[in-house]
Protein backbone atom coordinates (compact mmCIF):
# COMPACT_ATOMS: atom_id res chain seq x y z
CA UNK A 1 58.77 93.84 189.50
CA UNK A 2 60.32 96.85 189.77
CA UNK A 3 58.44 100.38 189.11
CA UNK A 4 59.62 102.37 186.54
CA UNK A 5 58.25 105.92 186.26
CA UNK A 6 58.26 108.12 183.01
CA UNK A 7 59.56 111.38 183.22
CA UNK A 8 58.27 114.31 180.78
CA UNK A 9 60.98 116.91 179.62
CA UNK A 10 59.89 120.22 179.88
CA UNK A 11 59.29 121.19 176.06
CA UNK A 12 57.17 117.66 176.40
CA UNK A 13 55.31 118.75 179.04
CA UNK A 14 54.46 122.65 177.27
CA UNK A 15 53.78 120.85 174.47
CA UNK A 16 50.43 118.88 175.71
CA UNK A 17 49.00 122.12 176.65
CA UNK A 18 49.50 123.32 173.18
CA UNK A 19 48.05 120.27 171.41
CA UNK A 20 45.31 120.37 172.87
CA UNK A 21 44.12 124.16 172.36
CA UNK A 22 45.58 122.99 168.61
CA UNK A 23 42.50 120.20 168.67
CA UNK A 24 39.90 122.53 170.52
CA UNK A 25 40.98 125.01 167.29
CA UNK A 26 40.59 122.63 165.07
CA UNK A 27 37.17 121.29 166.59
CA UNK A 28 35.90 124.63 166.23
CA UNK A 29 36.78 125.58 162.94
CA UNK A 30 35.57 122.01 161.48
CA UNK A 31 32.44 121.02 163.33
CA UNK A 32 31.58 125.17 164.76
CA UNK A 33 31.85 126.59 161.40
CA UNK A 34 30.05 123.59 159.78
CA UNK A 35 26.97 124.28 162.26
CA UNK A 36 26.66 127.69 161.59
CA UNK A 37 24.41 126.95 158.19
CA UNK A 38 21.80 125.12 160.06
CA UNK A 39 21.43 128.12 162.97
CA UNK A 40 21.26 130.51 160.18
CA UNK A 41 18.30 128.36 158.31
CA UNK A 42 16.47 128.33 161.66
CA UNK A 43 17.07 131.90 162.61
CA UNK A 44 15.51 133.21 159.11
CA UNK A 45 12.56 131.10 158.81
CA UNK A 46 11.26 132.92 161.85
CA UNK A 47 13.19 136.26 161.87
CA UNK A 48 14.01 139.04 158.69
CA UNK A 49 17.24 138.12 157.05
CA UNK A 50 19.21 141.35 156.97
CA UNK A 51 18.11 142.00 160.26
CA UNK A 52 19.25 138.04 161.22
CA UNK A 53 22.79 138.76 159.21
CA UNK A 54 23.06 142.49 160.77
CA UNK A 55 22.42 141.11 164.07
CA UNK A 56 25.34 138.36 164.04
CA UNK A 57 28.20 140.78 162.41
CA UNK A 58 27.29 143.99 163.87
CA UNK A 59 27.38 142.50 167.79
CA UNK A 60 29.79 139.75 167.40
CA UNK A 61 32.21 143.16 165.01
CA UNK A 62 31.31 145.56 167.93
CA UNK A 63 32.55 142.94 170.77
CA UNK A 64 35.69 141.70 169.19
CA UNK A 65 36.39 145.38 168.27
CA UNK A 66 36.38 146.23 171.40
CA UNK A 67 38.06 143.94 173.03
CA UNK A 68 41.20 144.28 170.43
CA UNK A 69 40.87 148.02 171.93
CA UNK A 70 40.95 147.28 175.27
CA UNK A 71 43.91 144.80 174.68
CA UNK A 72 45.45 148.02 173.17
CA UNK A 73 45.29 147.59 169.61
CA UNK A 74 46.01 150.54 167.92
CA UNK A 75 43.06 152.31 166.30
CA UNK A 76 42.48 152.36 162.24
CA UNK A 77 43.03 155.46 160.65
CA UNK A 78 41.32 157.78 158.56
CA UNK A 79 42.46 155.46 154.97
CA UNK A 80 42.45 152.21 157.00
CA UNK A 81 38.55 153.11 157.47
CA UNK A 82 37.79 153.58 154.47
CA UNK A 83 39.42 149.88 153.11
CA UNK A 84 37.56 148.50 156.15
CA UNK A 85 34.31 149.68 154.67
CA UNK A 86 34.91 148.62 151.50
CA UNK A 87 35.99 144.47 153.01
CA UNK A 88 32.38 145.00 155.29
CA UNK A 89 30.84 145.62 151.97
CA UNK A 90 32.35 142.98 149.97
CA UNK A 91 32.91 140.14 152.54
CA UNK A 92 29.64 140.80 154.89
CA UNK A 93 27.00 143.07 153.04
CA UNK A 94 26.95 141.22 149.79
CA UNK A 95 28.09 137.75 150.98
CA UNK A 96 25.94 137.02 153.53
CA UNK A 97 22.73 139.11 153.03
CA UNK A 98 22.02 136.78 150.20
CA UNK A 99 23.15 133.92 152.06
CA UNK A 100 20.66 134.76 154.69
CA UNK A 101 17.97 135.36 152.58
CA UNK A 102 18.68 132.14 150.39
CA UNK A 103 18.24 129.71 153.42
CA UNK A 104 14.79 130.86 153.66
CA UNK A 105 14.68 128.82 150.58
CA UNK A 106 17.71 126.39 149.86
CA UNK A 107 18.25 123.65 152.38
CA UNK A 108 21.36 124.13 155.09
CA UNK A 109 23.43 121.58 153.46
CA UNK A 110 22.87 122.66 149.53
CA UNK A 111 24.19 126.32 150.67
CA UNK A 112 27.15 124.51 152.59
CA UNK A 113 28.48 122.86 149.66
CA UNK A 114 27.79 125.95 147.96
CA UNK A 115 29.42 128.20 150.06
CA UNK A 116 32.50 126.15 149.79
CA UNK A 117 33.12 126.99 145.88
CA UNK A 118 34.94 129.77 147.75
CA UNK A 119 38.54 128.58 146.39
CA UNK A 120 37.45 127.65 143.44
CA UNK A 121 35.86 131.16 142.49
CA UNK A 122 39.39 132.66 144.54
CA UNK A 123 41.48 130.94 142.33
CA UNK A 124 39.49 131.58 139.11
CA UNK A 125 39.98 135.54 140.42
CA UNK A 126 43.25 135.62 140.98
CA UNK A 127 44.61 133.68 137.98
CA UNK A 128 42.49 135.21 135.30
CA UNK A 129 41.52 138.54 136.40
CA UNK A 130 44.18 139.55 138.90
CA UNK A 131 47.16 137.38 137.18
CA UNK A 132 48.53 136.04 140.62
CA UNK A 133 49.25 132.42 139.05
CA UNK A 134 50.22 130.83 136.20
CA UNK A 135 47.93 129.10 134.06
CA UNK A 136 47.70 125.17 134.21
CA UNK A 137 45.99 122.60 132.79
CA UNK A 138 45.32 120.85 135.98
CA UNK A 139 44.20 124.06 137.34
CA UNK A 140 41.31 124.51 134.44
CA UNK A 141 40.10 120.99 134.83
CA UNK A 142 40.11 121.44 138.72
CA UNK A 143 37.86 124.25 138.28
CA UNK A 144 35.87 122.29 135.69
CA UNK A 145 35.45 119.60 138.71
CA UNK A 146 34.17 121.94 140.84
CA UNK A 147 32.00 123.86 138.81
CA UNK A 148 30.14 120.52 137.44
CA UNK A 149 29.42 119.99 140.88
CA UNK A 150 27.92 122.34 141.30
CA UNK A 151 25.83 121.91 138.27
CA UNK A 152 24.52 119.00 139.33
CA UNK A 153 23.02 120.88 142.44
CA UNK A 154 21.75 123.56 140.81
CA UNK A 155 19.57 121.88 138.36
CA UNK A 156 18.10 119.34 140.61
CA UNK A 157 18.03 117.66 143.55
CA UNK A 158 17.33 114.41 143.42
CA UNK A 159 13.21 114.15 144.51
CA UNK A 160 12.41 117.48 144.51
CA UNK A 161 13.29 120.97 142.97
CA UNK A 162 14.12 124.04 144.48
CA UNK A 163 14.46 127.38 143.25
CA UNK A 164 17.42 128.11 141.29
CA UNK A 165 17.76 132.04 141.92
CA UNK A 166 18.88 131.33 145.43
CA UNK A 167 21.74 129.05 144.65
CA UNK A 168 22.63 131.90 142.48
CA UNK A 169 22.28 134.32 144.95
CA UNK A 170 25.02 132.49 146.96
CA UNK A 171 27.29 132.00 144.48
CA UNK A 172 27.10 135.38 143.59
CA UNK A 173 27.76 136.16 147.37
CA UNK A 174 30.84 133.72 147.43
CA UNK A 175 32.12 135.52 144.20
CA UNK A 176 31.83 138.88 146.38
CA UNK A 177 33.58 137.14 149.02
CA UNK A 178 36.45 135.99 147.04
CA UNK A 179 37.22 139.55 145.86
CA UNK A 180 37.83 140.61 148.87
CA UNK A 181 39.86 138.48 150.14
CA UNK A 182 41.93 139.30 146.74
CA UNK A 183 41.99 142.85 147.45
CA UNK A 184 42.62 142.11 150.90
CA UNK A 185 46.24 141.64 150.44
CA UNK A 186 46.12 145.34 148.63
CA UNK A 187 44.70 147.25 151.00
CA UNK A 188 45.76 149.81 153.95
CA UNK A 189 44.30 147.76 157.08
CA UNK A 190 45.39 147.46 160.37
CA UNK A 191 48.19 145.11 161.46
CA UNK A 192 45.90 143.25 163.89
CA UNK A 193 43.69 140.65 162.15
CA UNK A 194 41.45 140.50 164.58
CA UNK A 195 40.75 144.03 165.40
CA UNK A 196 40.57 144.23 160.99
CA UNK A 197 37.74 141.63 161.59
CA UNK A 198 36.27 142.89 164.21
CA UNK A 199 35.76 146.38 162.68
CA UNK A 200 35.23 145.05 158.96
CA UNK A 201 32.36 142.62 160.59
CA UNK A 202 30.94 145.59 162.82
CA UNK A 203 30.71 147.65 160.01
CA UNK A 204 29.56 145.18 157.56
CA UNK A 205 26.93 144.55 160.37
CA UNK A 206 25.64 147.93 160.61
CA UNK A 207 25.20 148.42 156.80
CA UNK A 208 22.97 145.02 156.70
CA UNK A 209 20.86 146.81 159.40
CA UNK A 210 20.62 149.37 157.30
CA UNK A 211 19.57 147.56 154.50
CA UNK A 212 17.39 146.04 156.27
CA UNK A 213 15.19 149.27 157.55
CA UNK A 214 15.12 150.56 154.26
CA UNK A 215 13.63 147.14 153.05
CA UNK A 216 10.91 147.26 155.42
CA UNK A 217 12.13 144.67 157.80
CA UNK A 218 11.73 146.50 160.90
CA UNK A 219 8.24 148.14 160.56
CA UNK A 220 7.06 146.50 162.72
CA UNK A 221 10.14 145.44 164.37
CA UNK A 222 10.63 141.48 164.39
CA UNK A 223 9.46 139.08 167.21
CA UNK A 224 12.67 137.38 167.99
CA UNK A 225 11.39 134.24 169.55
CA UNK A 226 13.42 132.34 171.61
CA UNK A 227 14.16 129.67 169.31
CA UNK A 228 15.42 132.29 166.80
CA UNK A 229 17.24 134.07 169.37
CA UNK A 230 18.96 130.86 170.72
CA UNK A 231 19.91 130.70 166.83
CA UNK A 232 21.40 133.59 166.46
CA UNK A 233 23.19 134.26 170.01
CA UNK A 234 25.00 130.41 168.96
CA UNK A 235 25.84 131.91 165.43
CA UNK A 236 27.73 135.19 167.21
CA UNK A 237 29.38 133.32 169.89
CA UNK A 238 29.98 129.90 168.44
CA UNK A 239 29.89 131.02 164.72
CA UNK A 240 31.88 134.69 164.71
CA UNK A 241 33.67 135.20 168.13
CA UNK A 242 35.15 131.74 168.96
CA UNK A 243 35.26 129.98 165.10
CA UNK A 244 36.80 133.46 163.96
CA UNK A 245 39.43 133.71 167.12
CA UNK A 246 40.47 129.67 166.99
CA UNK A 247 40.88 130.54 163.01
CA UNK A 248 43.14 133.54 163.11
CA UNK A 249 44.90 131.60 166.08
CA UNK A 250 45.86 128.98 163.72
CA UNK A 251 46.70 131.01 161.09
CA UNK A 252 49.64 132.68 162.94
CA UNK A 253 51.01 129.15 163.90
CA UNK A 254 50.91 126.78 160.67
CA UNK A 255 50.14 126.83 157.21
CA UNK A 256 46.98 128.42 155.71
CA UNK A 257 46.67 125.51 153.14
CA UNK A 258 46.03 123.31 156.42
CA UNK A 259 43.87 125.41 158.20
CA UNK A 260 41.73 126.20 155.18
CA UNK A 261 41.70 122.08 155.45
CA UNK A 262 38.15 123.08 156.61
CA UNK A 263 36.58 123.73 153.74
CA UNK A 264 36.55 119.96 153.54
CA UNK A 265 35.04 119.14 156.61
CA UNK A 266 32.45 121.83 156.86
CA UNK A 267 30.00 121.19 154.07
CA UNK A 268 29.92 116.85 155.58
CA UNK A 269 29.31 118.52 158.73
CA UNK A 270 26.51 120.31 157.04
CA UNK A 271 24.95 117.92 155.16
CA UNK A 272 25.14 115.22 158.15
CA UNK A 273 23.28 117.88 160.47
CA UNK A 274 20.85 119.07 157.72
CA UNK A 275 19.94 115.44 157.27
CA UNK A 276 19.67 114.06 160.81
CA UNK A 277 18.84 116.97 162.80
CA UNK A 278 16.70 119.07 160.40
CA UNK A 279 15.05 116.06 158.39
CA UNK A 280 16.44 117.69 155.10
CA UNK A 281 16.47 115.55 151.96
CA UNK A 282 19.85 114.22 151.14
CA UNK A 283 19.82 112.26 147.39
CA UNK A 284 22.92 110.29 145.57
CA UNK A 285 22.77 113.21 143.18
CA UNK A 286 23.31 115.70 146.21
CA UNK A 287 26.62 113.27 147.37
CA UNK A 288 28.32 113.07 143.94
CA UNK A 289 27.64 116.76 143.65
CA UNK A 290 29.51 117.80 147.13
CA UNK A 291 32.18 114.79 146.05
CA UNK A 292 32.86 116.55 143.47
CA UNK A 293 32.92 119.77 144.47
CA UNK A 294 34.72 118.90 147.81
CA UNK A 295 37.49 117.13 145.94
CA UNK A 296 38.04 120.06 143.07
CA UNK A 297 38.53 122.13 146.31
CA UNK A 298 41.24 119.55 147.80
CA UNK A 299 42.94 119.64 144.55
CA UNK A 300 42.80 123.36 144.46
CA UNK A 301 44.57 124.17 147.78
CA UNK A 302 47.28 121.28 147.26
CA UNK A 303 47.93 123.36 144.58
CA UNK A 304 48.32 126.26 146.55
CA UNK A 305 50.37 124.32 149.02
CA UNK A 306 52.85 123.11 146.48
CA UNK A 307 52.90 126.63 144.94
């Protein structure tokens, strides 16, 4: 029998190379990004949670800053300073200090599903305040979805309570969050995403360390044990360098409504690692909450997509 050999073109062949950093993007962005919530719930149970949140922005903002320098990025002017200070604020300060501090309390996978009323809250923004889309029907009762959701969380879960002003704490964050990605679009920032993120996360850093020495946190200053620091060195590296770079990679080569396909996986992730790593509770109620939430969320960026 004769031996017949296959012969790759060369766009088939420059292809592979590409499909596979497309999966390794994806990978990290899905199952990195869904991780994240259970590194931050160990790193604040033994260490401060400004100082935990200043920690992972201001190192992980200071390295990818630089490095966007040294590639020779262009550096932000005088205005593009100031709107950088204000996204640090919004998207870093007041998002994830009381995300931080709210693990201490709420298990991983509660604030995951949490976290991810992100487009919900976006699109409430930007229709009703902001006047960006039209009013639908389908829209409202999307929201509606979501938002019952995350009702049923809220009030109970399933054997056992847990404190309510948390949750709230993190939804307030997301709501933070969500304006400034809004205001994003309005603002004088650099063209370079990643050198915007880079200084908007350094920044944002440095004002949670702030926060936290005025709060007390470093008097004396924290032990970091090695558990914590393990915790914290995964959430910059894993969490904010490589989730952030395979993100804005993706960005620039499809469209967002499939990359922010993650908001999907993330919270299962989550939930699956809270429950078989971390021995959290996971109840029906706690299922058909993130169902519900999860598919308000899928309904809200096919709209998007369609849009």
């Amino acid at each position: 029998m004769a031996n017949t050999t296959v012969i790759e073109s060369p766009a088939e062949a420059a292809s592979k190379p590409f499909e596979i950093r497309v999966l390794l993007a994806f990978f990290a962005i899905y199952v990195l990004w869904g991780t994240w919530f259970l590194a931050i719930r160990i790193a604040v149970l033994e260490v401060p949670p400004l100082f935990a949140a200043g920690t992972r922005f201001f190192v992980a903002g200071v390295l990818l800053y630089g490095f966007m320098l040294f590639r020779g990025r262009p550096r932000p002017t005088a205005s593009q300073w100031r709107s950088l200070a204000l996204i640090g604020l919004l998207m870093f300060v007041a998002e994830y200090g009381p995300l931080f501090w709210a693990e201490k309390y709420v298990s991983s996978g509660i604030a995951s599903v949490l976290e991810v009323t992100l487009p919900l809250i976006t699109m409430v923004l930007e229709t009703w305040i902001f006047r960006r889309h039209r009013f639908h029907w389908p829209l409202l009762a999307a929201i509606l979805l979501g938002f019952g959701g995350v009702s049923l969380l809220l009030f109970h879960n399933g054997e056992r309570h847990f404190d309510l002003l948390p949750c709230i704490a993190i939804l307030a964050g997301a709501a933070t969050w969500s304006l400034g990605s809004v205001l994003n679009r309005s603002l004088d920032l650099p063209e370079s995403r990643p050198l915007t993120s880079g200084a908007a996360m350094m920044l944002g850093g440095g004002m949670l360390l702030a926060l936290s020495a005025s709060f007390g946190e470093l008097h004396p200053f924290p032990h970091v044990s090695l558990r914590a620091a393990l915790a914290l060195l995964y959430l910059i590296v894993f969490g904010s360098l490589l989730g952030f770079t395979a993100f804005v990679w993706l960005l620039a080569r499809m469209p967002a409504t499939r990359v922010a396909s993650h908001a999907y996986v993330n919270p299962v992730v989550a939930v699956a690692l809270g429950y078989f790593v971390a021995g959290e509770i996971v109840t029906a109620r706690t299922l058909i909450g993130t169902a519900l939430v999860l598919f308000s969320v899928v309904l809200i960026l096919r709209k998007e997509k369609i849009q």
